[in-house]
PDB file of N, CA and C in Angstrom:
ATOM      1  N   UNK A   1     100.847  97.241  87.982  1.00  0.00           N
ATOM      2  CA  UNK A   1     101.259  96.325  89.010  1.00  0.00           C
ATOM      3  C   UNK A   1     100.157  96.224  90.048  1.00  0.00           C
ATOM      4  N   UNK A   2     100.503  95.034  90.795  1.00  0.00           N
ATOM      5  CA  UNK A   2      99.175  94.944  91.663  1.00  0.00           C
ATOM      6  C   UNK A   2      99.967  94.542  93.267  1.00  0.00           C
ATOM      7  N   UNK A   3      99.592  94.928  94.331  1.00  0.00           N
ATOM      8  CA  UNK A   3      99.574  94.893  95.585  1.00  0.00           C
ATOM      9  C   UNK A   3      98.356  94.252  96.477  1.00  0.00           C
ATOM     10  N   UNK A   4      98.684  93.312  97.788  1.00  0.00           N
ATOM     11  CA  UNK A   4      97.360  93.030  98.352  1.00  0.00           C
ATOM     12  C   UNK A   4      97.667  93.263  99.723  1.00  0.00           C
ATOM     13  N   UNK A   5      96.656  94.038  99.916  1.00  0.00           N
ATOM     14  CA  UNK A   5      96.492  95.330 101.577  1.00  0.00           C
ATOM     15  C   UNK A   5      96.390  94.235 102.569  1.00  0.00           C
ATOM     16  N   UNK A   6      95.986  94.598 103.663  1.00  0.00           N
ATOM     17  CA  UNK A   6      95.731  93.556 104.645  1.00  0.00           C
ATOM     18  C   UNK A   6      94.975  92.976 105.193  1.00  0.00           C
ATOM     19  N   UNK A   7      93.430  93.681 104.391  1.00  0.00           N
ATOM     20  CA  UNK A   7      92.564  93.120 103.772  1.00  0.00           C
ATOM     21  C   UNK A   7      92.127  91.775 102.982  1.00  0.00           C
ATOM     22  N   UNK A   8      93.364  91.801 102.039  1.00  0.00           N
ATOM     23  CA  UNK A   8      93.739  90.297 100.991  1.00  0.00           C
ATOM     24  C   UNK A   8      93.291  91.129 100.052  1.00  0.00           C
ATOM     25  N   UNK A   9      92.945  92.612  99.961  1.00  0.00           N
ATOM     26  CA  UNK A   9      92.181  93.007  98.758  1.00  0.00           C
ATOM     27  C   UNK A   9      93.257  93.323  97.413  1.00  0.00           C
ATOM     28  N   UNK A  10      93.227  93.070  96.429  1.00  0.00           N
ATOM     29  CA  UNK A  10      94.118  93.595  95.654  1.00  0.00           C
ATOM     30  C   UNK A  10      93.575  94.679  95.307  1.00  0.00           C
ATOM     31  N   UNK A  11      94.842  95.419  95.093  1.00  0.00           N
ATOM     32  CA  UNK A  11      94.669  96.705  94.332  1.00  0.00           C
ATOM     33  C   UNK A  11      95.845  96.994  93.267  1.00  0.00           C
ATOM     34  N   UNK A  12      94.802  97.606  91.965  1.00  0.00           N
ATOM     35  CA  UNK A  12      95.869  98.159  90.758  1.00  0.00           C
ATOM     36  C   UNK A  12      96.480  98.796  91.097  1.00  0.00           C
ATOM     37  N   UNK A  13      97.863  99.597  90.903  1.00  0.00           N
ATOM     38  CA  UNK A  13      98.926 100.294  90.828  1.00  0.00           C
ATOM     39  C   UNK A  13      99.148 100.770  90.104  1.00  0.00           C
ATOM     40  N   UNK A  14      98.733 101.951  89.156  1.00  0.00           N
ATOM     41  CA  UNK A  14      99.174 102.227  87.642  1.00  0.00           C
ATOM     42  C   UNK A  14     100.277 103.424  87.758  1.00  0.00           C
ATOM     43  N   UNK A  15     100.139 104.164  89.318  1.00  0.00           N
ATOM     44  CA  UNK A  15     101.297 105.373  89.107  1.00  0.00           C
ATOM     45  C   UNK A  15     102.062 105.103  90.761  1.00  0.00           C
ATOM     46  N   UNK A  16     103.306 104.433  90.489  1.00  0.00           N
ATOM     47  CA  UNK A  16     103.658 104.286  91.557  1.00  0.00           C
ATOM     48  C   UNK A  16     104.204 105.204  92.779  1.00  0.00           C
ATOM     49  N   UNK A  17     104.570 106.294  92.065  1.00  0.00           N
ATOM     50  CA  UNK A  17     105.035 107.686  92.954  1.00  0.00           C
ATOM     51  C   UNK A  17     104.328 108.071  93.239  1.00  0.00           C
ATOM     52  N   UNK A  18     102.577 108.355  92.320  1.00  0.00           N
ATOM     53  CA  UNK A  18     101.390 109.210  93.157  1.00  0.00           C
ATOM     54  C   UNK A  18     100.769 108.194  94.247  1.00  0.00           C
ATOM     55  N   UNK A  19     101.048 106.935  93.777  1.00  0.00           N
ATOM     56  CA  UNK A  19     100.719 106.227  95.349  1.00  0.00           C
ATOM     57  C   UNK A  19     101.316 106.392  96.404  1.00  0.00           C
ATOM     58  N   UNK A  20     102.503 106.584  95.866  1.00  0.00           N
ATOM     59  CA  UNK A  20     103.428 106.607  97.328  1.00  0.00           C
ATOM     60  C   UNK A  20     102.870 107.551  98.164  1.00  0.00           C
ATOM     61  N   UNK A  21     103.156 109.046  97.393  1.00  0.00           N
ATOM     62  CA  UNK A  21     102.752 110.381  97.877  1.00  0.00           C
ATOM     63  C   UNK A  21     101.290 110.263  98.627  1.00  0.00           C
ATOM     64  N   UNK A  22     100.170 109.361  97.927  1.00  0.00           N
ATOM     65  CA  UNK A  22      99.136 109.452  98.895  1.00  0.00           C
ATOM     66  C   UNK A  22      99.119 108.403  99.857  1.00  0.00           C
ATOM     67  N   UNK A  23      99.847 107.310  99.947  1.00  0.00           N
ATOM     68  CA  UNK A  23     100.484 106.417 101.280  1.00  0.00           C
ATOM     69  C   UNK A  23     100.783 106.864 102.330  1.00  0.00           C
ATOM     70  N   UNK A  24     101.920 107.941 101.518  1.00  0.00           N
ATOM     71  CA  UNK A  24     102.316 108.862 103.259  1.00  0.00           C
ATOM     72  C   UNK A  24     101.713 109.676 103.380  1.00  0.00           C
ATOM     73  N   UNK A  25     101.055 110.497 102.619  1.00  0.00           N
ATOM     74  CA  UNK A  25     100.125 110.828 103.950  1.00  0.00           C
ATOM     75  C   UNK A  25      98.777 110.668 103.948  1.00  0.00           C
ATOM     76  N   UNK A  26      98.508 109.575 103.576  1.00  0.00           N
ATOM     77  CA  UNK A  26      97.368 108.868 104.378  1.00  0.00           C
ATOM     78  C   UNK A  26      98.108 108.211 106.409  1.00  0.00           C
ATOM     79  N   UNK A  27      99.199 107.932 105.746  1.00  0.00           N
ATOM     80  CA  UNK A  27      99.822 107.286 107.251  1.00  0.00           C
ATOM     81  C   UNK A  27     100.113 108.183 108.511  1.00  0.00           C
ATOM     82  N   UNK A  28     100.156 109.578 107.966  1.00  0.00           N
ATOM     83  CA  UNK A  28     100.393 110.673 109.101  1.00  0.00           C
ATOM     84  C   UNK A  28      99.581 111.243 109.374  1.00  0.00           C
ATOM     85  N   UNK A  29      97.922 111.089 109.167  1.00  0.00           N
ATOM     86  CA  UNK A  29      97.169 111.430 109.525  1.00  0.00           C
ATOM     87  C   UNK A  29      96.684 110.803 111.015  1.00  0.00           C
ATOM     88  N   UNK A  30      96.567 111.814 111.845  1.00  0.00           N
ATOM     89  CA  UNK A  30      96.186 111.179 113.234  1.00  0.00           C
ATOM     90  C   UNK A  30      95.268 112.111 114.127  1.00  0.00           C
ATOM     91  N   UNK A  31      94.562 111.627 115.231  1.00  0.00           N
ATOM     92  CA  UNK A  31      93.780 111.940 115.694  1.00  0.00           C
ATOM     93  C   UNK A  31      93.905 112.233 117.343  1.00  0.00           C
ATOM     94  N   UNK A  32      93.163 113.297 118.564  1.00  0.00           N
ATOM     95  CA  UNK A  32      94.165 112.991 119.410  1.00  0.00           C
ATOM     96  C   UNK A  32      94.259 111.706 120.349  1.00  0.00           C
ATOM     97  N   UNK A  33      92.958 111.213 119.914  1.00  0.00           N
ATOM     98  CA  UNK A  33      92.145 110.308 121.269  1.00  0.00           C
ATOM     99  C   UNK A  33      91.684 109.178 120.025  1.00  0.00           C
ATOM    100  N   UNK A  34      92.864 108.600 119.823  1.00  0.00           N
ATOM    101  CA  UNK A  34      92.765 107.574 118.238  1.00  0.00           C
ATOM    102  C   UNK A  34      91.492 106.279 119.311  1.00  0.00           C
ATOM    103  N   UNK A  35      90.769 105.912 117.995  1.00  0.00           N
ATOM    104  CA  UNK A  35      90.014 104.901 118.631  1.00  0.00           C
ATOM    105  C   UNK A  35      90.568 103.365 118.096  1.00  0.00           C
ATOM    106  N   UNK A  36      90.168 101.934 118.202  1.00  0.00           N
ATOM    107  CA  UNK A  36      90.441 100.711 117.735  1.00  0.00           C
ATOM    108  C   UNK A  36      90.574 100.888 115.967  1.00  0.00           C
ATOM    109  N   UNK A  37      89.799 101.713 115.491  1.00  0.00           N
ATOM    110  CA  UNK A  37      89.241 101.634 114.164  1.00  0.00           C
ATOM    111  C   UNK A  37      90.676 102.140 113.789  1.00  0.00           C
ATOM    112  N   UNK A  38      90.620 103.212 114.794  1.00  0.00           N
ATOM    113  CA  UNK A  38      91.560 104.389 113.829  1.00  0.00           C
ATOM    114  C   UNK A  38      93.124 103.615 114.279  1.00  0.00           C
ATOM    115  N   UNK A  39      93.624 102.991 115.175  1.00  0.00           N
ATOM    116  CA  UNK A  39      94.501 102.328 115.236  1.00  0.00           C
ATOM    117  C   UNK A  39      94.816 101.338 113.940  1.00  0.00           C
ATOM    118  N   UNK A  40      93.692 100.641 113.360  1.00  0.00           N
ATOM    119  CA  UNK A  40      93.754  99.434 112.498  1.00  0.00           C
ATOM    120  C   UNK A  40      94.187 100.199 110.881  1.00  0.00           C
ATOM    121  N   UNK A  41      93.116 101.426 110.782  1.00  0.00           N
ATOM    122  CA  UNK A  41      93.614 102.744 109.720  1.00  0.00           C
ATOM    123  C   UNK A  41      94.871 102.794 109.749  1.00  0.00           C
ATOM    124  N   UNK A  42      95.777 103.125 110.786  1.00  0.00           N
ATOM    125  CA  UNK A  42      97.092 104.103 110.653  1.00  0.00           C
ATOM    126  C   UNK A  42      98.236 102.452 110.642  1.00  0.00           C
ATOM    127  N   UNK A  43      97.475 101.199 110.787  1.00  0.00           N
ATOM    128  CA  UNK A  43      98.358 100.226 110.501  1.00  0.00           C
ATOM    129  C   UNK A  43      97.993  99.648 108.755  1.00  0.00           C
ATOM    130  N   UNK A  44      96.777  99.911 108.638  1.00  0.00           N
ATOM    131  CA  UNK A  44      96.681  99.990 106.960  1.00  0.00           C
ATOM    132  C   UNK A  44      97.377 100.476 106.136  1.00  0.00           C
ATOM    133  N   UNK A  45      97.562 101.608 106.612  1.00  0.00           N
ATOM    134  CA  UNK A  45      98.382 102.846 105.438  1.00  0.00           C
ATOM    135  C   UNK A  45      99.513 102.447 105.513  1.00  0.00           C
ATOM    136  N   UNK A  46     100.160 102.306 106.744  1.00  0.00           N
ATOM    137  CA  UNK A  46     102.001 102.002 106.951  1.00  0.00           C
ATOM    138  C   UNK A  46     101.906 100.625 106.162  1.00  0.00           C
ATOM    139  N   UNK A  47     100.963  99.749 106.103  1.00  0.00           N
ATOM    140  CA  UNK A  47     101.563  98.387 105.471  1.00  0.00           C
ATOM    141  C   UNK A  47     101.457  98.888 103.912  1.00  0.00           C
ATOM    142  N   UNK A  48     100.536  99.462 103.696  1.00  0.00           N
ATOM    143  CA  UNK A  48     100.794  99.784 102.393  1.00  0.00           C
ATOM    144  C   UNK A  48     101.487 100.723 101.731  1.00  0.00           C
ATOM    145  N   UNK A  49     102.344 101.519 102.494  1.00  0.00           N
ATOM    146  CA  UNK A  49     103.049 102.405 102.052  1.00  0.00           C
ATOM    147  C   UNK A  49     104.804 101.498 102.143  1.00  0.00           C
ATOM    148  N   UNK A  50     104.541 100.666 102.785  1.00  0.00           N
ATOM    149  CA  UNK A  50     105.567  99.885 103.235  1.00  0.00           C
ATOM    150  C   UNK A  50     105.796  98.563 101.614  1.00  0.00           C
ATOM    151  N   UNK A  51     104.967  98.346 101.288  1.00  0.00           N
ATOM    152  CA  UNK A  51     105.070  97.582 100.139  1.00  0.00           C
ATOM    153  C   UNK A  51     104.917  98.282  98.928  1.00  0.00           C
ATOM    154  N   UNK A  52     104.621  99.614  98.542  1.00  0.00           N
ATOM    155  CA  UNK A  52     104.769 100.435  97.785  1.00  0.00           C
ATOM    156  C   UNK A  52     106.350 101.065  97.446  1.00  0.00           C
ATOM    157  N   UNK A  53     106.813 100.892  98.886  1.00  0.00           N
ATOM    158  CA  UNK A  53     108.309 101.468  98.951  1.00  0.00           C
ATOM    159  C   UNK A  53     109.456 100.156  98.591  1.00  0.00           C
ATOM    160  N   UNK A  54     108.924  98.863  98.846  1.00  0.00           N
ATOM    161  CA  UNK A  54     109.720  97.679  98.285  1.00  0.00           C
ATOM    162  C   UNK A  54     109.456  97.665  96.504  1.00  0.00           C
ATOM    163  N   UNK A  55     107.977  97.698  96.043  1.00  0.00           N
ATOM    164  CA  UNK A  55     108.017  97.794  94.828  1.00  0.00           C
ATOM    165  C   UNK A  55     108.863  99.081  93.661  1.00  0.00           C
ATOM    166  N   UNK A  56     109.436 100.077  94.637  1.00  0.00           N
ATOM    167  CA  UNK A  56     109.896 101.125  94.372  1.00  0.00           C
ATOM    168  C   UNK A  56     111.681 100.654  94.415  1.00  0.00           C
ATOM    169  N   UNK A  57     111.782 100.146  95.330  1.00  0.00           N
ATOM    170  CA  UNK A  57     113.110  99.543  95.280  1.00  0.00           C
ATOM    171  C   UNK A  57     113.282  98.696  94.282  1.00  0.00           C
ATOM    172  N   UNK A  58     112.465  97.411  94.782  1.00  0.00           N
ATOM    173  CA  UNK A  58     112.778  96.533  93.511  1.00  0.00           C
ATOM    174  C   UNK A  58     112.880  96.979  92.006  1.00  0.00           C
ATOM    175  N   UNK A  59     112.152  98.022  91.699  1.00  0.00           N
ATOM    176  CA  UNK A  59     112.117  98.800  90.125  1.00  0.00           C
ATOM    177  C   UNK A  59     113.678  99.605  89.893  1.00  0.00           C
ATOM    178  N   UNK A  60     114.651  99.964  91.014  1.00  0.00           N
ATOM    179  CA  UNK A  60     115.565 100.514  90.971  1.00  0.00           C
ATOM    180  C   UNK A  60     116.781  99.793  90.490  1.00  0.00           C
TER     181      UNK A  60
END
């Protein structure tokens, strides 16, 4: 399956649970004194962990 980040980039999907698992926590990673970059990072991960978790539904 394929997903597109917020980037527009697509990306393959071949194991949807080990994505998940590295979605979240790519998304809970934080910093204390977050900069612009790292703000735009921690909204990357949530969108894509966020459409990982609809494709997870929809499969149910």
């Amino acid at each position: 399956m394929k997903i597109i980040d917020l980037n527009g980039k697509v990306i393959e999907v071949e194991n949807l649970e080990l994505a998940l698992l590295q979605a979240d926590d790519y998304r809970h990673y934080r910093v204390t004194t977050p900069t612009e970059n790292d703000l735009k990072r921690y909204a990357y991960w949530e969108h894509v962990y966020q459409i990982l978790m609809k494709l997870k539904t929809e499969q149910l």
